[in-house]
C-alpha atoms as a PDB file:
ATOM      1  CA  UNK A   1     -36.386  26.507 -14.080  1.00  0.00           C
ATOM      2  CA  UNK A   2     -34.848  24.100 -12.019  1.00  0.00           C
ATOM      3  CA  UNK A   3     -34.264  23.296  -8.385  1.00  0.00           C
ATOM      4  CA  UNK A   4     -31.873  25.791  -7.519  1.00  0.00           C
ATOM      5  CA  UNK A   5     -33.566  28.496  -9.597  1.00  0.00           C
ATOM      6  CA  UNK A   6     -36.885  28.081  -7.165  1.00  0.00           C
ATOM      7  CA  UNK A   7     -34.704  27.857  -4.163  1.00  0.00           C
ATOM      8  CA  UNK A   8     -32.890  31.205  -5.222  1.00  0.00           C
ATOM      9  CA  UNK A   9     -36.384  32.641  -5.883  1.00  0.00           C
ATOM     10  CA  UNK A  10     -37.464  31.496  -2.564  1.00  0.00           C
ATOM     11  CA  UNK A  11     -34.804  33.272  -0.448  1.00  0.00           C
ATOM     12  CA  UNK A  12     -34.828  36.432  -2.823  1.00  0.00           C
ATOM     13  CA  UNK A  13     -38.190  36.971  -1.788  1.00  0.00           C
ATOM     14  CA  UNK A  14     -37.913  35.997   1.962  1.00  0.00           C
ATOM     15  CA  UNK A  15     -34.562  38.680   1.970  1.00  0.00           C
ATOM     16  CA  UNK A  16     -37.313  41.293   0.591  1.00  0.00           C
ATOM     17  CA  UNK A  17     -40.241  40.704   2.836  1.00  0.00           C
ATOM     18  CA  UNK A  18     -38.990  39.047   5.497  1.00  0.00           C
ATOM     19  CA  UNK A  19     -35.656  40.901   6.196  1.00  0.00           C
ATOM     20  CA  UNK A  20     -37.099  44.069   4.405  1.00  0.00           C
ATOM     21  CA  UNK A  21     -34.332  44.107   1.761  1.00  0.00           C
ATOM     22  CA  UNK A  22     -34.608  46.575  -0.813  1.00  0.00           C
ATOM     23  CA  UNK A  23     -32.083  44.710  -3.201  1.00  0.00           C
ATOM     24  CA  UNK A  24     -30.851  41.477  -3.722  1.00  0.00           C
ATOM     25  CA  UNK A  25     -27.878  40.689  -5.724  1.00  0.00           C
ATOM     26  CA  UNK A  26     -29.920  37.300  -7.558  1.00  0.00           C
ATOM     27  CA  UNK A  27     -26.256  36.499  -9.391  1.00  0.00           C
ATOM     28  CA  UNK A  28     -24.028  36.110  -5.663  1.00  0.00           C
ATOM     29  CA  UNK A  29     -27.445  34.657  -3.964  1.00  0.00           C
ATOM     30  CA  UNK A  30     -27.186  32.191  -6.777  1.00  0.00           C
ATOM     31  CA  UNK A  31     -23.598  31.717  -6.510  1.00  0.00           C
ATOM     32  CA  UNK A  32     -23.827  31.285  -2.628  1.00  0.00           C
ATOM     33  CA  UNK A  33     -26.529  28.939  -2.884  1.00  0.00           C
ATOM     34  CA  UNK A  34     -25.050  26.572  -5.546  1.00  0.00           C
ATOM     35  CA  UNK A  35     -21.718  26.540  -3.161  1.00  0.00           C
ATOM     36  CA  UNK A  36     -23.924  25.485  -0.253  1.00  0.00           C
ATOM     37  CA  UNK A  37     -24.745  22.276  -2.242  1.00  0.00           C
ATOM     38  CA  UNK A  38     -26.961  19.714  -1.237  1.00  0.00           C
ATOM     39  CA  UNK A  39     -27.367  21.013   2.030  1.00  0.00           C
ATOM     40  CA  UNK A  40     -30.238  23.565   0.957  1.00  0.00           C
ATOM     41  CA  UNK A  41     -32.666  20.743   0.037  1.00  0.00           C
ATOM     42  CA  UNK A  42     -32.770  19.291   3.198  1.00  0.00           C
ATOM     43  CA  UNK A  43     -34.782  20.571   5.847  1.00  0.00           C
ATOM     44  CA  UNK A  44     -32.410  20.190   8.990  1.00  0.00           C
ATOM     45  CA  UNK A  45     -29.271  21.209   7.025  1.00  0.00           C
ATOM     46  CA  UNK A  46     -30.947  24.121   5.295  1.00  0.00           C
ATOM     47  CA  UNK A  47     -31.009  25.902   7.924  1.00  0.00           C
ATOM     48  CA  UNK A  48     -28.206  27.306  10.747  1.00  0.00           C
ATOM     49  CA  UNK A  49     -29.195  27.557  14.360  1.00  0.00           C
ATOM     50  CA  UNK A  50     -27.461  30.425  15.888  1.00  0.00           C
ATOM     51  CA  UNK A  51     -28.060  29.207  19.431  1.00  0.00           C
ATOM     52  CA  UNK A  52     -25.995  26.332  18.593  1.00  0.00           C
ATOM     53  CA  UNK A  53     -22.651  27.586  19.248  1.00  0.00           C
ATOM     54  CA  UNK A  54     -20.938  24.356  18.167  1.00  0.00           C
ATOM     55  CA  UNK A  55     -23.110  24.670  14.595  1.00  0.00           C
ATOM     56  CA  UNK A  56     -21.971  28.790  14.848  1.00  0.00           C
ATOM     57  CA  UNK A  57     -17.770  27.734  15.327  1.00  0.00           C
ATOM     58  CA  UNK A  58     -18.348  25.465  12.359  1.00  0.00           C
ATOM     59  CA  UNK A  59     -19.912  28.388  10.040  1.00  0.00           C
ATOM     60  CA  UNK A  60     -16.800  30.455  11.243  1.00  0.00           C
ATOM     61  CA  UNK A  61     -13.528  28.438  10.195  1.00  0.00           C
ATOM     62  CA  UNK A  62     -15.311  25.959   7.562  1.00  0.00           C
ATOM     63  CA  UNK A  63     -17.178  28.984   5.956  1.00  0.00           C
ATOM     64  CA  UNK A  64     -15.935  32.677   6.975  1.00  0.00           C
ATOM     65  CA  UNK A  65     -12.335  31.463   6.971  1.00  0.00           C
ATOM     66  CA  UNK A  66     -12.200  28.701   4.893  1.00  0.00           C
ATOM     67  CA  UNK A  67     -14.388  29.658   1.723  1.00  0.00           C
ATOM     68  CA  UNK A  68     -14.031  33.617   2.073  1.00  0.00           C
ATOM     69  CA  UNK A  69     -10.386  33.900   3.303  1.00  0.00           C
ATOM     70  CA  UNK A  70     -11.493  35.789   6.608  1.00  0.00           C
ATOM     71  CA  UNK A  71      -9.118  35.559   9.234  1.00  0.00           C
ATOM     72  CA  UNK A  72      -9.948  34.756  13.046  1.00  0.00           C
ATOM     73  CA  UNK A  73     -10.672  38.340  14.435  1.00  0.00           C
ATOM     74  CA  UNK A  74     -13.275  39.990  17.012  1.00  0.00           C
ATOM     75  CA  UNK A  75     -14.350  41.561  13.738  1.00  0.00           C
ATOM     76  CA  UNK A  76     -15.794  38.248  12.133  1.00  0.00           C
ATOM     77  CA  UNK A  77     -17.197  37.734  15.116  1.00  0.00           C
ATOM     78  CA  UNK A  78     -19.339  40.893  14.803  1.00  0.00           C
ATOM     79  CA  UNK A  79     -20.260  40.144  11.323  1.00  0.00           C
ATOM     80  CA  UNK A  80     -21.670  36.878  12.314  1.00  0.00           C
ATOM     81  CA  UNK A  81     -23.948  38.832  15.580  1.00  0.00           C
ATOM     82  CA  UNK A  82     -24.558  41.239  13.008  1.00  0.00           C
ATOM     83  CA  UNK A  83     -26.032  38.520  10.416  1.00  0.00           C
ATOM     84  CA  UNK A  84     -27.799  36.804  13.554  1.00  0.00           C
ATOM     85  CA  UNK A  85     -29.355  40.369  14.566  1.00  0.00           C
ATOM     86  CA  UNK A  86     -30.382  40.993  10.894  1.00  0.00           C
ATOM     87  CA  UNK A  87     -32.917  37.674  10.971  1.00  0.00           C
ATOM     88  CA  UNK A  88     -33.757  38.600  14.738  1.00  0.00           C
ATOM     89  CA  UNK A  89     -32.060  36.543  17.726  1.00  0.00           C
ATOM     90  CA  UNK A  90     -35.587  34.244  17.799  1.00  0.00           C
ATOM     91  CA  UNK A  91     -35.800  33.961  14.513  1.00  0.00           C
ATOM     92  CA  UNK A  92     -36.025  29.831  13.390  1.00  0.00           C
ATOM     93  CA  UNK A  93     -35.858  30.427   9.432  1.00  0.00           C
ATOM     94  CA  UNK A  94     -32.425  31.586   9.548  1.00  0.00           C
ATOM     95  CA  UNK A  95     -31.874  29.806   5.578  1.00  0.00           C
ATOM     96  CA  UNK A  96     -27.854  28.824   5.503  1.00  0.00           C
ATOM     97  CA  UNK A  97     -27.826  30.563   1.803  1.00  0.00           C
ATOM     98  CA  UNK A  98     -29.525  33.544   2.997  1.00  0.00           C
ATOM     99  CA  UNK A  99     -27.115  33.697   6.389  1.00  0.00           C
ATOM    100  CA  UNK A 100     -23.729  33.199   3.912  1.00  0.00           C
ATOM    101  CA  UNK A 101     -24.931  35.172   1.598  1.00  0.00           C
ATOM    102  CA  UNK A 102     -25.783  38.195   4.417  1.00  0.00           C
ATOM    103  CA  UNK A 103     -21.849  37.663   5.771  1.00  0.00           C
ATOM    104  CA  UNK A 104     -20.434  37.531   2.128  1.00  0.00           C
ATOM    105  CA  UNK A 105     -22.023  40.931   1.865  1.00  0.00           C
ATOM    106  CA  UNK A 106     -21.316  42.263   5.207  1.00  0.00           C
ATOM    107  CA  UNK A 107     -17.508  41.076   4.670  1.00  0.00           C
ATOM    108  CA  UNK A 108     -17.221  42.660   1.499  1.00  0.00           C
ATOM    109  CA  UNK A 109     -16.127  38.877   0.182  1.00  0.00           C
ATOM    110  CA  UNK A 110     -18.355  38.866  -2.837  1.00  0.00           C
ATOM    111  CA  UNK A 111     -15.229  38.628  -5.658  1.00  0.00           C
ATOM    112  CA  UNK A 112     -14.746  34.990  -4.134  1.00  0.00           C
ATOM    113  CA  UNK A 113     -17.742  34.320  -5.580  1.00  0.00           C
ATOM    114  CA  UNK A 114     -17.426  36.193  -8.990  1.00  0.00           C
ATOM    115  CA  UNK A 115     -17.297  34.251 -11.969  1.00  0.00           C
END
């Protein structure tokens, strides 16, 4: 396996215990991870801080809109608070493949990621 087999692992498992996830989709986790690139093997950049509402505008237009096609609306908006509720408002391992991969789902983007 390589490096972004053990990272998928890694946040399957932390979706099932940690978030309490009954199922994981490993083939769009995969698919969200590999399109996070290099980002997920650094420490810092692996990671988005949802109190950082600069960091939280920049997950918005450069990944809701951008990458999934989502338009501007009050609903993104709740799909992000609802992806920031889901790891808990405290919560520091909020993993940036886990979080896109939470939104994909919760915006019913997954076909932008289908193969």
């Amino acid at each position: 396996m390589g490096k972004l087999d053990d990272k998928v692992d890694f946040y399957a498992d932390f979706m099932k215990t940690k978030l309490n996830m009954k199922s994981v989709d490993r083939d769009l986790l995969h698919a969200v991870s590999k399109a996070c690139g290099p980002a997920i093997y650094k420490n810092d950049a692996s990671k988005v801080s949802s109190s950082d509402k600069a960091e939280m505008e920049t997950v918005k237009k450069n990944f809701c809109v951008k990458k999934l096609g989502c338009e501007d609306t009050p609903k993104l908006d709740k799909a992000i608070d609802f992806v920031i509720d889901k790891f808990g408002k405290s919560s520091r391992s909020k993993h940036r493949a886990v979080f896109y991969y939470l939104l994909t789902t919760k915006l019913k983007k997954e076909d932008v990621f289908a193969k």
